[in-house]
C-alpha atoms as a PDB file:
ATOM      1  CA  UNK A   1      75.357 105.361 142.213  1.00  0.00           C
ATOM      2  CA  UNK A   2      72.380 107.909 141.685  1.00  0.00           C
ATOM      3  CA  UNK A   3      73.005 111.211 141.815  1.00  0.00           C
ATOM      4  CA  UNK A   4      71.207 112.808 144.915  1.00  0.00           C
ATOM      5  CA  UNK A   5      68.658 115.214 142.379  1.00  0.00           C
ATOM      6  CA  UNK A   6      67.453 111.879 141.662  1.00  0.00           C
ATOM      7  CA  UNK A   7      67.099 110.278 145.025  1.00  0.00           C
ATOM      8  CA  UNK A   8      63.828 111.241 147.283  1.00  0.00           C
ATOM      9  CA  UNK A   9      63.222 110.456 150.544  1.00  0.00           C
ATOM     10  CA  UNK A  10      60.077 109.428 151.979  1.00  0.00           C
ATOM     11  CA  UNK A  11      59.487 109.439 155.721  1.00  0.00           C
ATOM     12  CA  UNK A  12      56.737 107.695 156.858  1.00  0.00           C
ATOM     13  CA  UNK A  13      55.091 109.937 160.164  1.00  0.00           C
ATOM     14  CA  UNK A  14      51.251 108.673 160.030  1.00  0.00           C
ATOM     15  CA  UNK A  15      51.586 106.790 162.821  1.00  0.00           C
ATOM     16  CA  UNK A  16      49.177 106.950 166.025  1.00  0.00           C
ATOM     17  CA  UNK A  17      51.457 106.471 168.857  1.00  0.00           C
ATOM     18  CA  UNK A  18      48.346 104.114 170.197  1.00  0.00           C
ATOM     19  CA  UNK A  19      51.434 102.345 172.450  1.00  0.00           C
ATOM     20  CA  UNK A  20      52.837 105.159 173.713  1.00  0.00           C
ATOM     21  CA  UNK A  21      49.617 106.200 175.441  1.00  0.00           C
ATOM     22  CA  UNK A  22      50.133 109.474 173.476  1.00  0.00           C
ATOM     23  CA  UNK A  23      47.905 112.167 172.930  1.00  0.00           C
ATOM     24  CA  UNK A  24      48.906 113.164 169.359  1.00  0.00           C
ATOM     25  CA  UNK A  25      50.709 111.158 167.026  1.00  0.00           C
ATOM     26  CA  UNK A  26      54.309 109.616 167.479  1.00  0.00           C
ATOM     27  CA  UNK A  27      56.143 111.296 164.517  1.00  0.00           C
ATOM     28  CA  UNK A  28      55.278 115.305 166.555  1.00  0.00           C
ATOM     29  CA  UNK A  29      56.217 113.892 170.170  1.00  0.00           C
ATOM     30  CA  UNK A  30      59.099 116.262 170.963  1.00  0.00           C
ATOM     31  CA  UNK A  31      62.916 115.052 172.359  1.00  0.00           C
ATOM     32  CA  UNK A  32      65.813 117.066 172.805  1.00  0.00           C
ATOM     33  CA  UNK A  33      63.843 120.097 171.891  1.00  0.00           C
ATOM     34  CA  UNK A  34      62.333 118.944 168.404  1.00  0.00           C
ATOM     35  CA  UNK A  35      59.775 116.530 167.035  1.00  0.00           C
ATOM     36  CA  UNK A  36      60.752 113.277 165.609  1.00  0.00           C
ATOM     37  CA  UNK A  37      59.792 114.019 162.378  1.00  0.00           C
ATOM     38  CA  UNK A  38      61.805 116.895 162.288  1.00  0.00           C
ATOM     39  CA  UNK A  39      64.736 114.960 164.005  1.00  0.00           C
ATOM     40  CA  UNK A  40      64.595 111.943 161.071  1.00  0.00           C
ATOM     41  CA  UNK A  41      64.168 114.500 158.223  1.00  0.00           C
ATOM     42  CA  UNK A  42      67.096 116.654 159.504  1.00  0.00           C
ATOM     43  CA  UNK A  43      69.297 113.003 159.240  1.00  0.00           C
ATOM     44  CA  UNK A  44      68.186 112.443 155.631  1.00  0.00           C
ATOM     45  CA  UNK A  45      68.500 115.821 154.163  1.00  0.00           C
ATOM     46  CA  UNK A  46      72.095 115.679 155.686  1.00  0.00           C
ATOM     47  CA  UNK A  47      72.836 113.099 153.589  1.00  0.00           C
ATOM     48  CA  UNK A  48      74.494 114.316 150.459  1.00  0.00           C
ATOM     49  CA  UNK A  49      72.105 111.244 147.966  1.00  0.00           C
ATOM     50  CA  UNK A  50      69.141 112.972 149.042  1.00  0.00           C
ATOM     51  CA  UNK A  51      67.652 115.550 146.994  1.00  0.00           C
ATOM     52  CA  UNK A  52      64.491 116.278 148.428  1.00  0.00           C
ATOM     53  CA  UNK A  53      62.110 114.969 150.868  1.00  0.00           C
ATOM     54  CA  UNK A  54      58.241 113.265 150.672  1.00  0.00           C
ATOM     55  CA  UNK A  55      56.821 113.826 154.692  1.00  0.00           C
ATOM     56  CA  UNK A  56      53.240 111.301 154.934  1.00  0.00           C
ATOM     57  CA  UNK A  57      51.354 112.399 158.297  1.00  0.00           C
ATOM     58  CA  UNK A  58      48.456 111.772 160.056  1.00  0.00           C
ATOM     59  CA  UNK A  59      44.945 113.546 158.563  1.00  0.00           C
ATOM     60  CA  UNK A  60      44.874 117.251 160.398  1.00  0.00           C
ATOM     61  CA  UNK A  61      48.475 117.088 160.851  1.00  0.00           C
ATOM     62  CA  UNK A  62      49.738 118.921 157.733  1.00  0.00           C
ATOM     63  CA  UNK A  63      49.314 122.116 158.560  1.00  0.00           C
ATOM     64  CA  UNK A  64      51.822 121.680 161.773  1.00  0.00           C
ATOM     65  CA  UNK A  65      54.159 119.062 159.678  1.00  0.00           C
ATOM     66  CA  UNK A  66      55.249 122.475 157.048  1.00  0.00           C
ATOM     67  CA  UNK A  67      55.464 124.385 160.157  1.00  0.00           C
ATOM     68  CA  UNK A  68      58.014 121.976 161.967  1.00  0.00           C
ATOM     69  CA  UNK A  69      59.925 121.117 158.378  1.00  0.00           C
ATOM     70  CA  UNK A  70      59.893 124.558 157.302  1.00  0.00           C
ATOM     71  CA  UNK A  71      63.817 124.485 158.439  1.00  0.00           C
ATOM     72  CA  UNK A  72      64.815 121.473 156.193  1.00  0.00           C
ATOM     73  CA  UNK A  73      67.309 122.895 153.396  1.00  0.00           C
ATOM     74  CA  UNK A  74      65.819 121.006 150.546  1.00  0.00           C
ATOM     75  CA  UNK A  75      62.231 120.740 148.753  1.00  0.00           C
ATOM     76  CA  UNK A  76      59.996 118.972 151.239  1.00  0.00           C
ATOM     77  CA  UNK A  77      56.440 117.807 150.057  1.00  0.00           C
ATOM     78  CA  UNK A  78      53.798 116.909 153.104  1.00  0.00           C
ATOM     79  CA  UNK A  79      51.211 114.427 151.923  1.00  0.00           C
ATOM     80  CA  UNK A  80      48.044 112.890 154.313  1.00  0.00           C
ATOM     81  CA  UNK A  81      49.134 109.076 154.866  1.00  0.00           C
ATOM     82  CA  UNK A  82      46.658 106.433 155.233  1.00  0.00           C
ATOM     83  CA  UNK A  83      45.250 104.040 158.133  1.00  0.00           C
ATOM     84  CA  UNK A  84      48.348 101.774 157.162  1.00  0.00           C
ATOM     85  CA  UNK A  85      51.623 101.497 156.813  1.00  0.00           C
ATOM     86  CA  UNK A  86      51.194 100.241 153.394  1.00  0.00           C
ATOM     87  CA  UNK A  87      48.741 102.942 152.761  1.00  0.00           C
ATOM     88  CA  UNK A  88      51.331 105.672 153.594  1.00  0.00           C
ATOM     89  CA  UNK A  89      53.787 105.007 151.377  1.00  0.00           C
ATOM     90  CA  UNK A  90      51.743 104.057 148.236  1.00  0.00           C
ATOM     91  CA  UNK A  91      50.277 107.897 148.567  1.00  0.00           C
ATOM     92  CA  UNK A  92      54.006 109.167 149.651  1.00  0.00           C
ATOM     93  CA  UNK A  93      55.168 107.566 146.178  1.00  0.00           C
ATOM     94  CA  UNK A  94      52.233 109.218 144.111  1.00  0.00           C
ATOM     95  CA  UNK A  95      53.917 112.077 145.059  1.00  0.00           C
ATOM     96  CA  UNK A  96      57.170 111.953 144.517  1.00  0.00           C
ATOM     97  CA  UNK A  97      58.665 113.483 141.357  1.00  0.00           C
ATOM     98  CA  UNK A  98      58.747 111.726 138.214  1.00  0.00           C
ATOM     99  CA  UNK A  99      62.690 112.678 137.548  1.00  0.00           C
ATOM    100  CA  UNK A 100      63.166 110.550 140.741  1.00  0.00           C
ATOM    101  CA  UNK A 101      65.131 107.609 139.847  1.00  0.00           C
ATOM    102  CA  UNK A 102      65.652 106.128 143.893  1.00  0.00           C
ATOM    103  CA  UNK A 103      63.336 106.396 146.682  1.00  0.00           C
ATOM    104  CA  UNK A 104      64.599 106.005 150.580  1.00  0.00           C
ATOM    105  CA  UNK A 105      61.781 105.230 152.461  1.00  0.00           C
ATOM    106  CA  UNK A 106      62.472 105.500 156.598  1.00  0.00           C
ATOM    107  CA  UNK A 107      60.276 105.404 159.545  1.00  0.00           C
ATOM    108  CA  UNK A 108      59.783 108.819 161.120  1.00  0.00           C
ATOM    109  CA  UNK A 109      60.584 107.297 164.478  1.00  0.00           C
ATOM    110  CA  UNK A 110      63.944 105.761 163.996  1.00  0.00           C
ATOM    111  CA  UNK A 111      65.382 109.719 164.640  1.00  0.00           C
ATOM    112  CA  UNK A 112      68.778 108.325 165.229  1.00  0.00           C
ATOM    113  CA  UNK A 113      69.695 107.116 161.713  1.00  0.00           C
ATOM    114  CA  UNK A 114      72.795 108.755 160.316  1.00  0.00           C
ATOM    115  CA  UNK A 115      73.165 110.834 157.566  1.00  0.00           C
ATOM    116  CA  UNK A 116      75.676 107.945 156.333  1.00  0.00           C
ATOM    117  CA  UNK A 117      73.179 105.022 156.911  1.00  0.00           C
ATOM    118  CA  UNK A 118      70.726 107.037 153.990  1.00  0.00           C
ATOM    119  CA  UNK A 119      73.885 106.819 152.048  1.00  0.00           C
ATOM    120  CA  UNK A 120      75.131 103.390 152.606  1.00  0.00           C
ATOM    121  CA  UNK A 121      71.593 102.068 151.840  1.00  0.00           C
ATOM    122  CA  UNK A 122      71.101 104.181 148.172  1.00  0.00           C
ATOM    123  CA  UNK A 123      75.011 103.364 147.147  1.00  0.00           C
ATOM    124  CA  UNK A 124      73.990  99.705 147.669  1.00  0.00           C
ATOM    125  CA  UNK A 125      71.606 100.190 144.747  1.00  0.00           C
ATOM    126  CA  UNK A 126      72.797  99.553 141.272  1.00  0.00           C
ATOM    127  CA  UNK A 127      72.403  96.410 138.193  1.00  0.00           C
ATOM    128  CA  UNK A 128      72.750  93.812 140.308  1.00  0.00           C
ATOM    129  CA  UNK A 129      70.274  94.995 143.260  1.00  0.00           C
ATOM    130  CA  UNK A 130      66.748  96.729 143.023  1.00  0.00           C
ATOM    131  CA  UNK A 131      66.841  97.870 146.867  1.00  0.00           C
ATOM    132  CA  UNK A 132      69.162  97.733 149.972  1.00  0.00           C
ATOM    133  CA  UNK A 133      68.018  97.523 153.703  1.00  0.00           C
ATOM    134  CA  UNK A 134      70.570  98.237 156.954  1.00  0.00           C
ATOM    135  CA  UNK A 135      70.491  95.036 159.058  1.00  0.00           C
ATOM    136  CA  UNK A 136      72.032  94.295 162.508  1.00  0.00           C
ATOM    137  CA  UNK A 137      72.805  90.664 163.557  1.00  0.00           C
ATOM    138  CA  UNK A 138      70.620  88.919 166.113  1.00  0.00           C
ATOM    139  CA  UNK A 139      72.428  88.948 169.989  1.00  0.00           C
ATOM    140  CA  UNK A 140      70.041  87.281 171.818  1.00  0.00           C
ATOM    141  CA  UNK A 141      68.885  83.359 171.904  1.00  0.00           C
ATOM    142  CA  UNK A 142      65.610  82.953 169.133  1.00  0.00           C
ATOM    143  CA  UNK A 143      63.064  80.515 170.942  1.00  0.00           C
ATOM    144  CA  UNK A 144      59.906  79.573 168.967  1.00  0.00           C
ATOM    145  CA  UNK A 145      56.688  79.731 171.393  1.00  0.00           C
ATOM    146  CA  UNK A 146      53.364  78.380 171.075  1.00  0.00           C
ATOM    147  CA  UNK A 147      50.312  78.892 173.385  1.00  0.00           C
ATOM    148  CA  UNK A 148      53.194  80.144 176.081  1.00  0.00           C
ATOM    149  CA  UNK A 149      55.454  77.444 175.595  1.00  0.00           C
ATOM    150  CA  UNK A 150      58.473  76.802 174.364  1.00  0.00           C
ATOM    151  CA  UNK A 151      58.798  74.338 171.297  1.00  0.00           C
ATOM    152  CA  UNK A 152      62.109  75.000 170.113  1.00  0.00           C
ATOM    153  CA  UNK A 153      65.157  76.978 169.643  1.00  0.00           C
ATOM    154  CA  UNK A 154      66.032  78.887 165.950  1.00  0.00           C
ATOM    155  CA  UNK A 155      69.615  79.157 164.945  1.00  0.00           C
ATOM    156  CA  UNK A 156      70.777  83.178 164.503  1.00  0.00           C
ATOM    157  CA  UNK A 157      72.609  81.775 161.796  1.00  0.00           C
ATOM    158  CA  UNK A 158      71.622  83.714 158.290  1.00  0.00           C
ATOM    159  CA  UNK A 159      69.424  85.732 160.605  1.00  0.00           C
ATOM    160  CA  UNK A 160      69.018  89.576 161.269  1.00  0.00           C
ATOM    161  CA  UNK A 161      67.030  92.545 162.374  1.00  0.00           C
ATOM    162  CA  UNK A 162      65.768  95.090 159.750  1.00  0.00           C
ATOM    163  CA  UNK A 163      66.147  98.575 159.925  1.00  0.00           C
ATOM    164  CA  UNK A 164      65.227 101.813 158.148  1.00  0.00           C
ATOM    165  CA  UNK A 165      66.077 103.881 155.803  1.00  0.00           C
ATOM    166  CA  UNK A 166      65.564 101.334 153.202  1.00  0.00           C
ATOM    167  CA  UNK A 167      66.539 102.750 149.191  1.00  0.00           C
ATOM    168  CA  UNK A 168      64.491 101.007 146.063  1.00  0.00           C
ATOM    169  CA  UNK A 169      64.495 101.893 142.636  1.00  0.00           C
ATOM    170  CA  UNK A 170      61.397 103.579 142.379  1.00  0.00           C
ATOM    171  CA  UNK A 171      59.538 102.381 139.222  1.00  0.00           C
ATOM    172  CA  UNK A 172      60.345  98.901 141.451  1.00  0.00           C
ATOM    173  CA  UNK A 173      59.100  99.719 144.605  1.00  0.00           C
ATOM    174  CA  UNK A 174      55.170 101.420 142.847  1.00  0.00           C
ATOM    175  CA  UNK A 175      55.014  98.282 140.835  1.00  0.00           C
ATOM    176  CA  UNK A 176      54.916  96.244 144.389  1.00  0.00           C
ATOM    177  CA  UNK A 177      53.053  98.003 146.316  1.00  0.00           C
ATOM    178  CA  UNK A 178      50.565  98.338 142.994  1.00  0.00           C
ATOM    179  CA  UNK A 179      50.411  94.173 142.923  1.00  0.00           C
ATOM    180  CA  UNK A 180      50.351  93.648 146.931  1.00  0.00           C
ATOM    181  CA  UNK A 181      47.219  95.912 146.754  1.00  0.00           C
ATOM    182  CA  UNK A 182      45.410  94.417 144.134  1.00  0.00           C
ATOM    183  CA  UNK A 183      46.298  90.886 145.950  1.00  0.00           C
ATOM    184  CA  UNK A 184      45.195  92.586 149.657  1.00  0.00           C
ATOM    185  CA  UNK A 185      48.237  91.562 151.100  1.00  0.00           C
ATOM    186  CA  UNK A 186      50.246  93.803 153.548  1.00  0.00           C
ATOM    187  CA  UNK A 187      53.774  93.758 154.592  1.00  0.00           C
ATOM    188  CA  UNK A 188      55.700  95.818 158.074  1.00  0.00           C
ATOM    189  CA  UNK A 189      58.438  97.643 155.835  1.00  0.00           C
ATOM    190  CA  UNK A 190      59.032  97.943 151.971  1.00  0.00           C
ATOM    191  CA  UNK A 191      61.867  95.300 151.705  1.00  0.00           C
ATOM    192  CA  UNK A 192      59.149  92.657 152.309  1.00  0.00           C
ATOM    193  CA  UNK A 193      56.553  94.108 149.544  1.00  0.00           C
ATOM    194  CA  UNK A 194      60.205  93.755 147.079  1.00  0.00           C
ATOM    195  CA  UNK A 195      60.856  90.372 148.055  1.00  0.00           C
ATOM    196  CA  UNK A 196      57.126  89.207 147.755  1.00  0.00           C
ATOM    197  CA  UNK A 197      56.994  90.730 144.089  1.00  0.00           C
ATOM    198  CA  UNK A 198      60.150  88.776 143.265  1.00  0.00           C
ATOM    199  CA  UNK A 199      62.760  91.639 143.609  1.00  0.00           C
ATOM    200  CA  UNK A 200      66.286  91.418 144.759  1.00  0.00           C
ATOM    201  CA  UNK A 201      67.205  93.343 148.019  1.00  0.00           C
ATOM    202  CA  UNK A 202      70.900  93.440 149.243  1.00  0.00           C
ATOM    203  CA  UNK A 203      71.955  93.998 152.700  1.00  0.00           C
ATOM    204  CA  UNK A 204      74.162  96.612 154.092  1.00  0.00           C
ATOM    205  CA  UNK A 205      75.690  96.850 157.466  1.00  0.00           C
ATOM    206  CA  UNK A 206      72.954  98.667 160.340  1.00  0.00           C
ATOM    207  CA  UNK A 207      73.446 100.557 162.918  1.00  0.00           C
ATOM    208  CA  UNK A 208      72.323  99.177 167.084  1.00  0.00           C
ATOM    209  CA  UNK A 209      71.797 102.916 167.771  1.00  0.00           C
ATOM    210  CA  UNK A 210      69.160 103.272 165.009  1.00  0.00           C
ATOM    211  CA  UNK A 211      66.772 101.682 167.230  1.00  0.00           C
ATOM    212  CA  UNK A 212      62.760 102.695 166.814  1.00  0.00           C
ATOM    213  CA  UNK A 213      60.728 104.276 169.141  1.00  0.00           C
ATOM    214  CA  UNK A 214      57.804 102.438 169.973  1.00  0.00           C
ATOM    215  CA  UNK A 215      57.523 101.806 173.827  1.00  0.00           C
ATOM    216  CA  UNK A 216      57.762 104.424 176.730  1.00  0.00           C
ATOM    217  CA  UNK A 217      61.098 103.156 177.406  1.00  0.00           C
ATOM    218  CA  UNK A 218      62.285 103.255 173.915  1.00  0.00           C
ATOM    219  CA  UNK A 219      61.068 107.090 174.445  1.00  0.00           C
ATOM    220  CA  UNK A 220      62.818 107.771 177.727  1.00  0.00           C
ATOM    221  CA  UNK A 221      66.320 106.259 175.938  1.00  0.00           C
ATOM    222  CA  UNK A 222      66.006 108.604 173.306  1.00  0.00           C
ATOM    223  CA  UNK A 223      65.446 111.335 175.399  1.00  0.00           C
ATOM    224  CA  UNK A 224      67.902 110.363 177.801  1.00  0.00           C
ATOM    225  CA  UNK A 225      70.282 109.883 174.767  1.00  0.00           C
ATOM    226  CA  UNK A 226      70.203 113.348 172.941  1.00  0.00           C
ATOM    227  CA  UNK A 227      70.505 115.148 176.830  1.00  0.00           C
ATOM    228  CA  UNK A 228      73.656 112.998 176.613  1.00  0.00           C
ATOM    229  CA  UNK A 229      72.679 110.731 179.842  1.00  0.00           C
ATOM    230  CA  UNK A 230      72.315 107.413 177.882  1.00  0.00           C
END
């Protein structure tokens, strides 16, 4: 198990909000009095892995982003993010520290992920594993549609839903994003650049309440969740 000086965590906040109809980005939309980012980062520097924290943000956002961290107990870094995903966290991992031995990278708006998820996910790490991923199991039927029609039905066997935080080794997780660059391919979380570059990732048991804002609703339940309604 790493020791938490060693273990950084990266939250990924350079995201639009496009689909929320919002008129700044998602990560500084506030609920229950605070802004996502600040709600995620306060969950991972509870976590007694994580040593210090790498915040990527939208351009013109930094500024703000120290302003609404300045609370967080450990070292926090803010860094601009990029037009992608994949973007973000290649230029959140240039600046994490070189003593770093595990990164946990986590979307700024899951803001319901326990201290113990960040955890679970960097315990999971060691010989046998480069990286470990919370899943949940699949509840509803899987039907495969094409052009609006249904043309069959998966099994949920073997299947799952992934989740963030996610923990890598970090020397791992730069060397994949380095090779899906150079090979202009793109991924929707970090799990899939490991198991693309031929890395082993190991699951861990997720959490239903850890669910991501994306939608109004999803925004409504998480407000209606921290006034204690939901």
């Amino acid at each position: 198990m790493a020791e938490s000086g060693t273990v950084a965590a990266v939250l990924l906040a350079a995201g639009s909000g496009r689909r929320l109809g919002a008129d700044e980005p998602k990560a500084f939309l506030w609920i229950g009095g605070r802004p996502l980012v600040a709600l995620s980062s306060l969950a991972a520097a509870a976590s007694p892995v994580v040593g210090s924290l790498v915040v990527a943000v939208p351009s013109g956002m930094e500024e703000r982003a120290t302003e609404v961290l300045d609370a967080i107990d450990l070292p926090v870094s803010v860094v601009t993010g990029g037009e992608t995903r994949h973007e973000s966290v290649a230029l959140a991992l240039d600046a994490v520290a070189e003593d770093i031995s595990v990164v946990v990278c986590h979307d700024a708006a899951r803001p319901f992920a326990s201290p113990d998820l960040f955890s679970a996910v960097v315990e999971a790490v060691d010989e046998h594993v480069d990286g470990a991923i919370p899943v949940v199991p699949i509840a509803d039927t899987v039907k495969r549609v094409l052009s609006g029609r249904i043309v069959g039905t998966e099994s949920r066997e073997g299947l799952a839903l992934a989740q963030t935080p996610q923990a890598f080794r970090l020397e791992a997780l730069r060397e994949a994003h380095a090779r899906a660059s150079e090979a202009s391919v793109a991924f929707t979380d970090d799990a899939s650049v490991m198991e693309w570059a031929g890395y082993r990732v190991a699951a861990v048991h997720g959490d239903p309440r850890n669910f991501k804002i994306t939608t109004l609703l999803d925004l409504a339940r998480a407000q209606a969740r921290l006034e204690g309604v939901g």
